[in-house]
PDB file of N, CA and C in Angstrom:
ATOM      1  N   UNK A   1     -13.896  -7.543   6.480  1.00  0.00           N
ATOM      2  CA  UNK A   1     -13.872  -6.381   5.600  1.00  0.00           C
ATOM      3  C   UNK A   1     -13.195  -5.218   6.309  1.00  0.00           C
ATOM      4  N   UNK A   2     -12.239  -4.482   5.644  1.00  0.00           N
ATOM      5  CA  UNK A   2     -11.957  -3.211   5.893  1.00  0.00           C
ATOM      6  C   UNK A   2     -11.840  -2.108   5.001  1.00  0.00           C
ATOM      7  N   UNK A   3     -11.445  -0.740   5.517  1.00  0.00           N
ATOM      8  CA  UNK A   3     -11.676   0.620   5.214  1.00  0.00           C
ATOM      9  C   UNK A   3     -11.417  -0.179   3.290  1.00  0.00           C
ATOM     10  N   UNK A   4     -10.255  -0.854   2.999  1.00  0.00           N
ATOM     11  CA  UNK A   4      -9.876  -0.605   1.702  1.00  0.00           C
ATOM     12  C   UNK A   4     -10.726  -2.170   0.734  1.00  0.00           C
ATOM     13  N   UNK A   5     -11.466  -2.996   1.458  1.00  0.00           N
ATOM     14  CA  UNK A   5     -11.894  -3.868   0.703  1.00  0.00           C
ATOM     15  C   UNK A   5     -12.255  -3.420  -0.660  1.00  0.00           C
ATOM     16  N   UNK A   6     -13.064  -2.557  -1.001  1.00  0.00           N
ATOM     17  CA  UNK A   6     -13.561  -2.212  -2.014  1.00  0.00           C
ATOM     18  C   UNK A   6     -12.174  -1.811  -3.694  1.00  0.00           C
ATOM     19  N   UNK A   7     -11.384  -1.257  -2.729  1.00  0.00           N
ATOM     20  CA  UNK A   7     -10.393  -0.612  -2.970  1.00  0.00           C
ATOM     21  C   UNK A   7     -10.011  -2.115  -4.169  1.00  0.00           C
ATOM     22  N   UNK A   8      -9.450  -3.149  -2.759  1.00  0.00           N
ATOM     23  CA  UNK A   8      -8.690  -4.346  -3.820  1.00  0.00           C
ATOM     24  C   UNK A   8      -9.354  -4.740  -4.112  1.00  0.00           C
ATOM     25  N   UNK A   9     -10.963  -5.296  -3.838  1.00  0.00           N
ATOM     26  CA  UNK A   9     -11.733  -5.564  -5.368  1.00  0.00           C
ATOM     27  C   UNK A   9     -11.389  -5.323  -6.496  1.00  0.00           C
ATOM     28  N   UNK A  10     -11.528  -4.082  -7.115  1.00  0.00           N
ATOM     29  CA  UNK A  10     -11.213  -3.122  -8.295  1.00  0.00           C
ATOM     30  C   UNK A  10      -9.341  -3.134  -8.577  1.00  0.00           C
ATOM     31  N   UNK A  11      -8.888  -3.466  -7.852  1.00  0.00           N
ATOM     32  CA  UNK A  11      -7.406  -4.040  -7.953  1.00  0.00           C
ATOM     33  C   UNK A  11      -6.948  -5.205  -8.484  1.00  0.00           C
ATOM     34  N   UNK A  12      -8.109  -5.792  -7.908  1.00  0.00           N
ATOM     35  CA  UNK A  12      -7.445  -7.124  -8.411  1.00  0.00           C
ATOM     36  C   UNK A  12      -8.256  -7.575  -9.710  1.00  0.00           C
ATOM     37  N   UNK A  13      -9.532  -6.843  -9.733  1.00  0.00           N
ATOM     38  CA  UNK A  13     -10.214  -6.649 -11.110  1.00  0.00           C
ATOM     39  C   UNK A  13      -9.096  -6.054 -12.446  1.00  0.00           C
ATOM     40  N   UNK A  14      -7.634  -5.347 -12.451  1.00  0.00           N
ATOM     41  CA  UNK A  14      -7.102  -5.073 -13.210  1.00  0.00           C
ATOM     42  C   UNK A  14      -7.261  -3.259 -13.273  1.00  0.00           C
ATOM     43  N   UNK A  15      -8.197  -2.789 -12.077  1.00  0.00           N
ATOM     44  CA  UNK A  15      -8.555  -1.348 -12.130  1.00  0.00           C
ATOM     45  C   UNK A  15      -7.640  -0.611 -11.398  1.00  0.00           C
ATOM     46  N   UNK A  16      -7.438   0.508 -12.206  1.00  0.00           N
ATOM     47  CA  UNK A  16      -6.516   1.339 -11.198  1.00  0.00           C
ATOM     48  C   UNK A  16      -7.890   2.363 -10.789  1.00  0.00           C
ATOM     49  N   UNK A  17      -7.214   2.846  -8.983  1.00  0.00           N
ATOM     50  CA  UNK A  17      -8.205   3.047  -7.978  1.00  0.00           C
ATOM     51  C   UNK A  17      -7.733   4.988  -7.420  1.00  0.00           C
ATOM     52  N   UNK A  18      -9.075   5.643  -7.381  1.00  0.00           N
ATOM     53  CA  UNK A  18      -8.677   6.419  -6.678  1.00  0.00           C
ATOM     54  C   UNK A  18      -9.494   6.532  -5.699  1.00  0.00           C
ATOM     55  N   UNK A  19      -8.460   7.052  -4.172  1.00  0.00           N
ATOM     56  CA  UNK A  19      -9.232   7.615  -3.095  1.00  0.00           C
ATOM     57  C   UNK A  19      -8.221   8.233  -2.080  1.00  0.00           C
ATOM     58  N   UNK A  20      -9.343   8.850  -1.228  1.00  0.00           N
ATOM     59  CA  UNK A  20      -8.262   9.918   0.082  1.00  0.00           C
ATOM     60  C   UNK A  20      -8.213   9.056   1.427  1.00  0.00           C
ATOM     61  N   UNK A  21      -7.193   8.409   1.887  1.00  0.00           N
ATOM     62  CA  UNK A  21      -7.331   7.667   3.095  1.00  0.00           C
ATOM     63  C   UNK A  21      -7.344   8.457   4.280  1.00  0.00           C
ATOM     64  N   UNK A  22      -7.446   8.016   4.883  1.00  0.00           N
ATOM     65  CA  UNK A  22      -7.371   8.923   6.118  1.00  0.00           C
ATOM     66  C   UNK A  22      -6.291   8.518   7.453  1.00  0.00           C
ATOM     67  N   UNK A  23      -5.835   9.791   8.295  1.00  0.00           N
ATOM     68  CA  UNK A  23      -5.054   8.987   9.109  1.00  0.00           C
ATOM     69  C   UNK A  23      -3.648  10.005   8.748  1.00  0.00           C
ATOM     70  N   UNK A  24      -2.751   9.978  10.315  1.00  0.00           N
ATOM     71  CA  UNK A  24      -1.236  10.871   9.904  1.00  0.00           C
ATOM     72  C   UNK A  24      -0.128   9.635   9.711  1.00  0.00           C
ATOM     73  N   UNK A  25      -0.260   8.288  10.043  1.00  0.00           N
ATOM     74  CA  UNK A  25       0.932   6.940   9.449  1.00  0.00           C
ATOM     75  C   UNK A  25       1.991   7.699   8.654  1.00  0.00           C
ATOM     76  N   UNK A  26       1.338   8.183   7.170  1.00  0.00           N
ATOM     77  CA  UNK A  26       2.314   8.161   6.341  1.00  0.00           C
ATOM     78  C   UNK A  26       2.821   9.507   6.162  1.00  0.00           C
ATOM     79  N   UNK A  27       2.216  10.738   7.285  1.00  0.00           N
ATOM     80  CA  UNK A  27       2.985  12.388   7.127  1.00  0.00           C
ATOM     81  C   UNK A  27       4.026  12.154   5.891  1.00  0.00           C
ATOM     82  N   UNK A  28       3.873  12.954   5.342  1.00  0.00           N
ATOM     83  CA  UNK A  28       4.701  13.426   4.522  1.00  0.00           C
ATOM     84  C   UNK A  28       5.044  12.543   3.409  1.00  0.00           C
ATOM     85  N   UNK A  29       4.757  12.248   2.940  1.00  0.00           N
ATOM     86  CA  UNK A  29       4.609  11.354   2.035  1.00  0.00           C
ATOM     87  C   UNK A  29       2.627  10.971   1.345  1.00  0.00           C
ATOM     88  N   UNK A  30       2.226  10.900   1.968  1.00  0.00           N
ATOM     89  CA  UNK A  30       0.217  11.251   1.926  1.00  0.00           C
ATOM     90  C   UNK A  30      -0.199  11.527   3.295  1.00  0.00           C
ATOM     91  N   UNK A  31      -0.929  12.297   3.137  1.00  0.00           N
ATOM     92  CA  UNK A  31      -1.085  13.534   3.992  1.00  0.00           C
ATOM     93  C   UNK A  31      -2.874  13.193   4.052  1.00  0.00           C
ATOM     94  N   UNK A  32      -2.731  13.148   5.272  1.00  0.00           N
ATOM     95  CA  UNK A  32      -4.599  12.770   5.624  1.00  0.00           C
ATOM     96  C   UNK A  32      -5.515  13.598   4.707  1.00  0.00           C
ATOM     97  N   UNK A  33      -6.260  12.714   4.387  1.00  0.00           N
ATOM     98  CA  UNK A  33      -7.326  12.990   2.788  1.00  0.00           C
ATOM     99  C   UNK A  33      -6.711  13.653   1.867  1.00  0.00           C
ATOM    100  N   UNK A  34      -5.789  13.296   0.837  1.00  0.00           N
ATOM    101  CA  UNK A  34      -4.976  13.656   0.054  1.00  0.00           C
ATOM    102  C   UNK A  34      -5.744  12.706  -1.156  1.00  0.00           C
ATOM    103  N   UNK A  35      -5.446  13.305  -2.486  1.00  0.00           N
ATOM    104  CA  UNK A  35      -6.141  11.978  -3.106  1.00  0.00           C
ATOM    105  C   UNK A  35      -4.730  11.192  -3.895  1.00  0.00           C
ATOM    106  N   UNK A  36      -5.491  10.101  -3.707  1.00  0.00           N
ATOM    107  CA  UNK A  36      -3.872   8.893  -4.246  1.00  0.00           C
ATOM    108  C   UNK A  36      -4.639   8.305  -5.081  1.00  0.00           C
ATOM    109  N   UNK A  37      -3.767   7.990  -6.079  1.00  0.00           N
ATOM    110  CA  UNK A  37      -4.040   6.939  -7.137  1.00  0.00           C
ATOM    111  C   UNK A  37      -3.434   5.820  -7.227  1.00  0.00           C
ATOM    112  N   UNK A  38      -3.897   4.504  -7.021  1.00  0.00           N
ATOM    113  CA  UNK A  38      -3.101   3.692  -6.654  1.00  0.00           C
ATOM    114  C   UNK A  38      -3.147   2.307  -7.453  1.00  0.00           C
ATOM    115  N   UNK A  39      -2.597   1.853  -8.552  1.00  0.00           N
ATOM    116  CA  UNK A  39      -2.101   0.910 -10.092  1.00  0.00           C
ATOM    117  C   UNK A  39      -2.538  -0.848  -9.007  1.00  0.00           C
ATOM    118  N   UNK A  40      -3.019  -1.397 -10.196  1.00  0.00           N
ATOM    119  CA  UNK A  40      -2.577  -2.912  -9.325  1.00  0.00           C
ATOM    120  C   UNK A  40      -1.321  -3.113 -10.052  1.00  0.00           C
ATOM    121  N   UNK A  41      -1.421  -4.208  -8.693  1.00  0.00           N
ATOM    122  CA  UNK A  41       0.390  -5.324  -8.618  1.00  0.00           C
ATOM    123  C   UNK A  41      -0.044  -5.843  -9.444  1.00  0.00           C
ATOM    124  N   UNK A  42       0.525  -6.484 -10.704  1.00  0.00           N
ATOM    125  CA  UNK A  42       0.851  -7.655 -11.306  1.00  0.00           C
ATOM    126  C   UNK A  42       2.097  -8.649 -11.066  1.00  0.00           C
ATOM    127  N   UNK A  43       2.930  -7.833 -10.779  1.00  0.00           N
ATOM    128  CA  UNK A  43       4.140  -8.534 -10.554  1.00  0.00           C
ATOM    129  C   UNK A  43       4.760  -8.034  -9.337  1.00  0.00           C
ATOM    130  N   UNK A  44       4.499  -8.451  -8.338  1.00  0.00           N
ATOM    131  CA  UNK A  44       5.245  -7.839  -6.910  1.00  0.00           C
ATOM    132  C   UNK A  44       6.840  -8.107  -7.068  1.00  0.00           C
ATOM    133  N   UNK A  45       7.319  -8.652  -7.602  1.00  0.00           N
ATOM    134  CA  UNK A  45       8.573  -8.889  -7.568  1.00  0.00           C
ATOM    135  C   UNK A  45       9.322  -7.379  -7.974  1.00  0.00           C
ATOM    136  N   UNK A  46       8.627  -6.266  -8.798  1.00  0.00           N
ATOM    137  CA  UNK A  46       8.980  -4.971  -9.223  1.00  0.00           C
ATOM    138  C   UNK A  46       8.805  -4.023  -8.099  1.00  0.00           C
ATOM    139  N   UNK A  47       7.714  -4.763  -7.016  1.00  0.00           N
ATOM    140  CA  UNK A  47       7.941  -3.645  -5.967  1.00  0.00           C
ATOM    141  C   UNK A  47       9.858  -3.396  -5.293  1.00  0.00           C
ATOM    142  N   UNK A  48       9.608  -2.199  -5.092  1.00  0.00           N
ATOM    143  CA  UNK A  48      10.955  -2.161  -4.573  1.00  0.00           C
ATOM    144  C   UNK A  48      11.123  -1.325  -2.852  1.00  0.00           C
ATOM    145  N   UNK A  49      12.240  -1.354  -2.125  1.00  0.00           N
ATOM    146  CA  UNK A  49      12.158  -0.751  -0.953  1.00  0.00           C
ATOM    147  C   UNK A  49      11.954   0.689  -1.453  1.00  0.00           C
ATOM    148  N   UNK A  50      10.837   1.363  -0.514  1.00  0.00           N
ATOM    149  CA  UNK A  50      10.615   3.060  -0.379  1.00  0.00           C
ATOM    150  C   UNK A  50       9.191   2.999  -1.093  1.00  0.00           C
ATOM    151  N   UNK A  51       8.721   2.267  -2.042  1.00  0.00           N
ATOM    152  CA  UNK A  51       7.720   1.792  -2.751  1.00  0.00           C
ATOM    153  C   UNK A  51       6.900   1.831  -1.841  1.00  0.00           C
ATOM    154  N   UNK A  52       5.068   2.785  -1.817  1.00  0.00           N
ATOM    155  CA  UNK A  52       4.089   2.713  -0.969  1.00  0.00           C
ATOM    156  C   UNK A  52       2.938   1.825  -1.740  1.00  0.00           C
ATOM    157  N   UNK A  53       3.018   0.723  -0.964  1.00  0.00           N
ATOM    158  CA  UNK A  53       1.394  -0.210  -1.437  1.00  0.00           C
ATOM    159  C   UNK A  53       0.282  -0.197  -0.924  1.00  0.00           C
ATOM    160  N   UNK A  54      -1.142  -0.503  -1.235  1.00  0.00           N
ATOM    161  CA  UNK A  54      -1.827  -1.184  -0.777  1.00  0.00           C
ATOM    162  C   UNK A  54      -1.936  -2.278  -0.462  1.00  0.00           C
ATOM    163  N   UNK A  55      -1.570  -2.954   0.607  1.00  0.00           N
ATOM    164  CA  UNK A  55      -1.440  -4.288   1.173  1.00  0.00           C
ATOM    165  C   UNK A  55      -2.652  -4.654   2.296  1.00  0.00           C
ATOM    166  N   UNK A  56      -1.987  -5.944   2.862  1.00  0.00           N
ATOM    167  CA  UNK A  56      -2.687  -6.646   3.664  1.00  0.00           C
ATOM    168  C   UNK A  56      -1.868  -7.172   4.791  1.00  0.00           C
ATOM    169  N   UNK A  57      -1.665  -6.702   5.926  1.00  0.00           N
ATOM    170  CA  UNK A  57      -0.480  -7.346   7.121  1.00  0.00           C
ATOM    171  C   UNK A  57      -1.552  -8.101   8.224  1.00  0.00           C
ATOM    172  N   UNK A  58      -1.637  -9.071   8.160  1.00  0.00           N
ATOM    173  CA  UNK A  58      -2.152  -9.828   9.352  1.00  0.00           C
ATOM    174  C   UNK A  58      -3.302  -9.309   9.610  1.00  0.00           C
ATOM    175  N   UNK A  59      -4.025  -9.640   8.088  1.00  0.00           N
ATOM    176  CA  UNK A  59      -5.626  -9.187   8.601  1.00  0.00           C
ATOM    177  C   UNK A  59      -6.426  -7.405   8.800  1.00  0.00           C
ATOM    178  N   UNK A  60      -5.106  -6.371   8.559  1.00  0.00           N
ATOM    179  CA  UNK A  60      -5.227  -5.135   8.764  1.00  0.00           C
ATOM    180  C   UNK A  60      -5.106  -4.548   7.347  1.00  0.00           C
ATOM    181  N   UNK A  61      -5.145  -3.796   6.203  1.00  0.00           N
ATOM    182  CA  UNK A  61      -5.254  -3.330   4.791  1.00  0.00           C
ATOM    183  C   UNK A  61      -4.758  -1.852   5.538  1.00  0.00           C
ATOM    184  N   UNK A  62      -3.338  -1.312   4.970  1.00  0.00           N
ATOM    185  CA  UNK A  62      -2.529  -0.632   4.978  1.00  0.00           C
ATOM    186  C   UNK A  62      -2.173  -0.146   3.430  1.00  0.00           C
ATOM    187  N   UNK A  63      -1.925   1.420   3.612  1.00  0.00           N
ATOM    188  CA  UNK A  63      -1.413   2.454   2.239  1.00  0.00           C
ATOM    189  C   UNK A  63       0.137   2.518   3.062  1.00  0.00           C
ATOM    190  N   UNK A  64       0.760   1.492   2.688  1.00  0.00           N
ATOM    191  CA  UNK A  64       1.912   1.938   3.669  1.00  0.00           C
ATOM    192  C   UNK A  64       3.265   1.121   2.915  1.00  0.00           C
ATOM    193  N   UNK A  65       4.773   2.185   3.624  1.00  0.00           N
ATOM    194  CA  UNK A  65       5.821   1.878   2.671  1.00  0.00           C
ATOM    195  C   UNK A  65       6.811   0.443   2.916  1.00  0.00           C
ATOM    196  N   UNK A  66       7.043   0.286   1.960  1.00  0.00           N
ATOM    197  CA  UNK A  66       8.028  -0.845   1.773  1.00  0.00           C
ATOM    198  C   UNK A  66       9.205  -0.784   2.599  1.00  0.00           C
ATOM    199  N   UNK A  67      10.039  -0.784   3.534  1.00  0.00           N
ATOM    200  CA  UNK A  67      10.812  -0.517   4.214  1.00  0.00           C
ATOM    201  C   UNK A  67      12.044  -1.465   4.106  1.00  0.00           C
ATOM    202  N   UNK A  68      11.844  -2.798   3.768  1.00  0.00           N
ATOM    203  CA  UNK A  68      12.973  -3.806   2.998  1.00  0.00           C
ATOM    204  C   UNK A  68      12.346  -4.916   2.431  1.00  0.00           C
ATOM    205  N   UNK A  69      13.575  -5.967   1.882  1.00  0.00           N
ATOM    206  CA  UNK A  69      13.089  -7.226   0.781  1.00  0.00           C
ATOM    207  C   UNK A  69      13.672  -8.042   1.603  1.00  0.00           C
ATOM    208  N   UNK A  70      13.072  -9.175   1.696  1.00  0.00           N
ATOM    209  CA  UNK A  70      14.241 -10.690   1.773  1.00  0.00           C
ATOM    210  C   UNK A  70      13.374 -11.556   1.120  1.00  0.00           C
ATOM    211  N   UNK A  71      14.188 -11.631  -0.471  1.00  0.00           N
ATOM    212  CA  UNK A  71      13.236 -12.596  -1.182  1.00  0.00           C
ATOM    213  C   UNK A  71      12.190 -11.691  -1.872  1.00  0.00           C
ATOM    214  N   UNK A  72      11.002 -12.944  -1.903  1.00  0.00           N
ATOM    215  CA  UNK A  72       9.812 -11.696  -2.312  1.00  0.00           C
ATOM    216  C   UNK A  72       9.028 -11.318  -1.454  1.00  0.00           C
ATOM    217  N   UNK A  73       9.517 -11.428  -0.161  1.00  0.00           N
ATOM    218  CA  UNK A  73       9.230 -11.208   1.327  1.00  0.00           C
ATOM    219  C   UNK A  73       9.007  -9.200   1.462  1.00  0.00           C
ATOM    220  N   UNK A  74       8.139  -8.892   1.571  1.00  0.00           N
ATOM    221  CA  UNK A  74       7.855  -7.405   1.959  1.00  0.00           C
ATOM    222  C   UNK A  74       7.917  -7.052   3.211  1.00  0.00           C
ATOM    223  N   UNK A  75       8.873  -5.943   4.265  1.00  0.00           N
ATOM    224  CA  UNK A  75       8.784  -5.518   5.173  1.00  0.00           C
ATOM    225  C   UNK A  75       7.948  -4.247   4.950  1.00  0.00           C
ATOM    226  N   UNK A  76       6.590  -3.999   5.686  1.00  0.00           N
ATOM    227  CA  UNK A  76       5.673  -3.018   5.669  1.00  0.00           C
ATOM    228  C   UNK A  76       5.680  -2.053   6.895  1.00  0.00           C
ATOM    229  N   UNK A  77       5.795  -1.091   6.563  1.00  0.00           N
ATOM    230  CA  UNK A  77       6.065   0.132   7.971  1.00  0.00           C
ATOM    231  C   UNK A  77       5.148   1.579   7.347  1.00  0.00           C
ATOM    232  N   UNK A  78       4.999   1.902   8.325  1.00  0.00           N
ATOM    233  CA  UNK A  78       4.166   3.475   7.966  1.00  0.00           C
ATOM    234  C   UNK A  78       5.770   4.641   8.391  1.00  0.00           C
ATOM    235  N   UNK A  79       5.417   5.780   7.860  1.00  0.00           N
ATOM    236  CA  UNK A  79       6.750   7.388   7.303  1.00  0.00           C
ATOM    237  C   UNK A  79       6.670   7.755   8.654  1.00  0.00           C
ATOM    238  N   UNK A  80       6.367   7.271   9.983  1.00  0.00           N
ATOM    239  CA  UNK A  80       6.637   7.770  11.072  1.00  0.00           C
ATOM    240  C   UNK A  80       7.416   6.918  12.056  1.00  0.00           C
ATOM    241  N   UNK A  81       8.311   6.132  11.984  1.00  0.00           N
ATOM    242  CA  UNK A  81       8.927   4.856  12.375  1.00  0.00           C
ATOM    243  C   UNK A  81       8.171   3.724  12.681  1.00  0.00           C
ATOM    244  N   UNK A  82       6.718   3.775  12.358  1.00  0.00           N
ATOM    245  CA  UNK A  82       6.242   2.054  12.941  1.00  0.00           C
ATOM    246  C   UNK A  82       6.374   1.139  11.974  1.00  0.00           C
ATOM    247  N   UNK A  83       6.355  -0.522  12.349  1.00  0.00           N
ATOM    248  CA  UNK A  83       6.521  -0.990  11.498  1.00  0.00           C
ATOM    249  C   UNK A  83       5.183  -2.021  12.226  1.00  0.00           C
ATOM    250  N   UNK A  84       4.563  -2.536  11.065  1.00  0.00           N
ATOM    251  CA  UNK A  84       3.747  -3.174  10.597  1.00  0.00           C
ATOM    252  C   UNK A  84       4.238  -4.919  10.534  1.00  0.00           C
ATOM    253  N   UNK A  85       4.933  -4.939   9.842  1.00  0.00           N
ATOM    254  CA  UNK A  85       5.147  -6.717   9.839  1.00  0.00           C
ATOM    255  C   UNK A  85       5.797  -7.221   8.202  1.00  0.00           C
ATOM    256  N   UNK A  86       5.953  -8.070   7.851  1.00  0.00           N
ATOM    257  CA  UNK A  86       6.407  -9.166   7.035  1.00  0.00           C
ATOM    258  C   UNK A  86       5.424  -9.469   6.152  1.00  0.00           C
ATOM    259  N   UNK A  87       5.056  -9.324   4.626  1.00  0.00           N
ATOM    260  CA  UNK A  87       4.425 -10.122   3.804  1.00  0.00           C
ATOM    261  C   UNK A  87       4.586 -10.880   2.802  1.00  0.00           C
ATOM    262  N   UNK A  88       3.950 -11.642   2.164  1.00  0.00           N
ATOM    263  CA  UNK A  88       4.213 -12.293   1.198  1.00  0.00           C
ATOM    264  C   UNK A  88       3.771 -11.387  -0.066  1.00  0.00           C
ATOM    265  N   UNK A  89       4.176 -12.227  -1.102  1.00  0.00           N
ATOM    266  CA  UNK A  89       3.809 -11.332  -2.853  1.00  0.00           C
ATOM    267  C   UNK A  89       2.520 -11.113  -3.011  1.00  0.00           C
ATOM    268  N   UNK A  90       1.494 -11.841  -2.245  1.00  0.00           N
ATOM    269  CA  UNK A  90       0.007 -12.602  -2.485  1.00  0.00           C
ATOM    270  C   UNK A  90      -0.595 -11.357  -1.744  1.00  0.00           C
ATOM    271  N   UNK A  91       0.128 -10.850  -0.443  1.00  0.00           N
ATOM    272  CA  UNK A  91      -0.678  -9.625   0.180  1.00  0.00           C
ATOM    273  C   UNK A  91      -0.838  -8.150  -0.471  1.00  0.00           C
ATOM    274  N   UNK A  92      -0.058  -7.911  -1.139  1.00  0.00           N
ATOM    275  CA  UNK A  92      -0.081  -6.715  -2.292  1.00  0.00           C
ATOM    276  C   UNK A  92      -0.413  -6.685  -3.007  1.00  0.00           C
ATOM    277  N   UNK A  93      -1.339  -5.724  -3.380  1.00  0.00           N
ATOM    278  CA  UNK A  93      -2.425  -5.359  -4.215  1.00  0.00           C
ATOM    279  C   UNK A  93      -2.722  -4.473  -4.921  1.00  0.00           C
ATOM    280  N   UNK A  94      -1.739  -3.256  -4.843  1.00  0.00           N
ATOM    281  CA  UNK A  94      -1.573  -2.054  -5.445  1.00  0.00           C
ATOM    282  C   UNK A  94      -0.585  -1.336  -4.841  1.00  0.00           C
ATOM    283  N   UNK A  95      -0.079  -0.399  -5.978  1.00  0.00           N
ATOM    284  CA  UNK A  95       1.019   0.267  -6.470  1.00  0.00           C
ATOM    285  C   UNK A  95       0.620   2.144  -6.001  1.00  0.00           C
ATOM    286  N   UNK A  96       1.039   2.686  -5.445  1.00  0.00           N
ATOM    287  CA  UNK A  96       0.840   4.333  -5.004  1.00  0.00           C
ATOM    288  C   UNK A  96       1.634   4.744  -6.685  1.00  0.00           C
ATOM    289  N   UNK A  97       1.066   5.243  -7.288  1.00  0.00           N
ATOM    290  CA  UNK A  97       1.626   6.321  -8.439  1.00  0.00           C
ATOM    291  C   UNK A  97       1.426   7.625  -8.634  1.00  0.00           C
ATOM    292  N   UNK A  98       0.803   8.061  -7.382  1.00  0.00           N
ATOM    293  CA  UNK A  98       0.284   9.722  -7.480  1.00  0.00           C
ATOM    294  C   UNK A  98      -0.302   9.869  -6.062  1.00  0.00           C
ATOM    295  N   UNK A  99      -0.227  11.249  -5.976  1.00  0.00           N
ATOM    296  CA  UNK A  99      -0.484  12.063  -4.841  1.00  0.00           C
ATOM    297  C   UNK A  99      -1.189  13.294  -4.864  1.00  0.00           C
ATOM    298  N   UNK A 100      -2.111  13.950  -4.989  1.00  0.00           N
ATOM    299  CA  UNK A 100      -2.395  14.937  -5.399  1.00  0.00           C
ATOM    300  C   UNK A 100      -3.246  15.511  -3.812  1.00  0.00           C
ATOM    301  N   UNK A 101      -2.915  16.838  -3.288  1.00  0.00           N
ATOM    302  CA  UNK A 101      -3.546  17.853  -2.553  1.00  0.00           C
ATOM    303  C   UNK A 101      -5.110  17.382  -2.183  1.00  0.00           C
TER     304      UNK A 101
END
């Protein structure tokens, strides 16, 4: 279990989710305890690069951006140059559609 289990429960239930994550990863773009609203995936194939998800990289649950495609292959990185790793369609779980203060 981590910080966002609860989160993709209700994601993958068909619920769109709100909450404030915590953490500077994504500066400028969500901003530590900011509140986000965040849609489930139905179709990952619509995610696109620059696109911020709720995912899953090797066991770790990340609010973090899409950085490239190969395939329906997701490269996952956080808005401060790190990068995270490689996923499949199956690890994404929600869609960032809002940002609010």
């Amino acid at each position: 279990m981590g910080w966002a289990t609860g989160h993709i429960a209700r994601l993958k239930a068909g619920e769109t989710v709100q909450f404030r994550p915590r953490g500077h990863s994504m500066k400028g773009r969500v901003d530590d305890k900011a509140l986000v609203t965040v849609e489930p995936v139905t179709d990952a194939s619509a995610i696109e690069v620059g696109d911020v998800v709720l995912c899953n990289v090797r066991g770790n649950q990340y609010l973090h951006l899409v950085e490239a495609r190969n395939g329906d292959r997701l490269l996952i990185g956080n808005n401060i140059g790190g990068t995270n790793g490689w996923i499949g369609p199956n690890q994404v779980f929600g869609k960032l559609v809002r940002v609010e203060a």
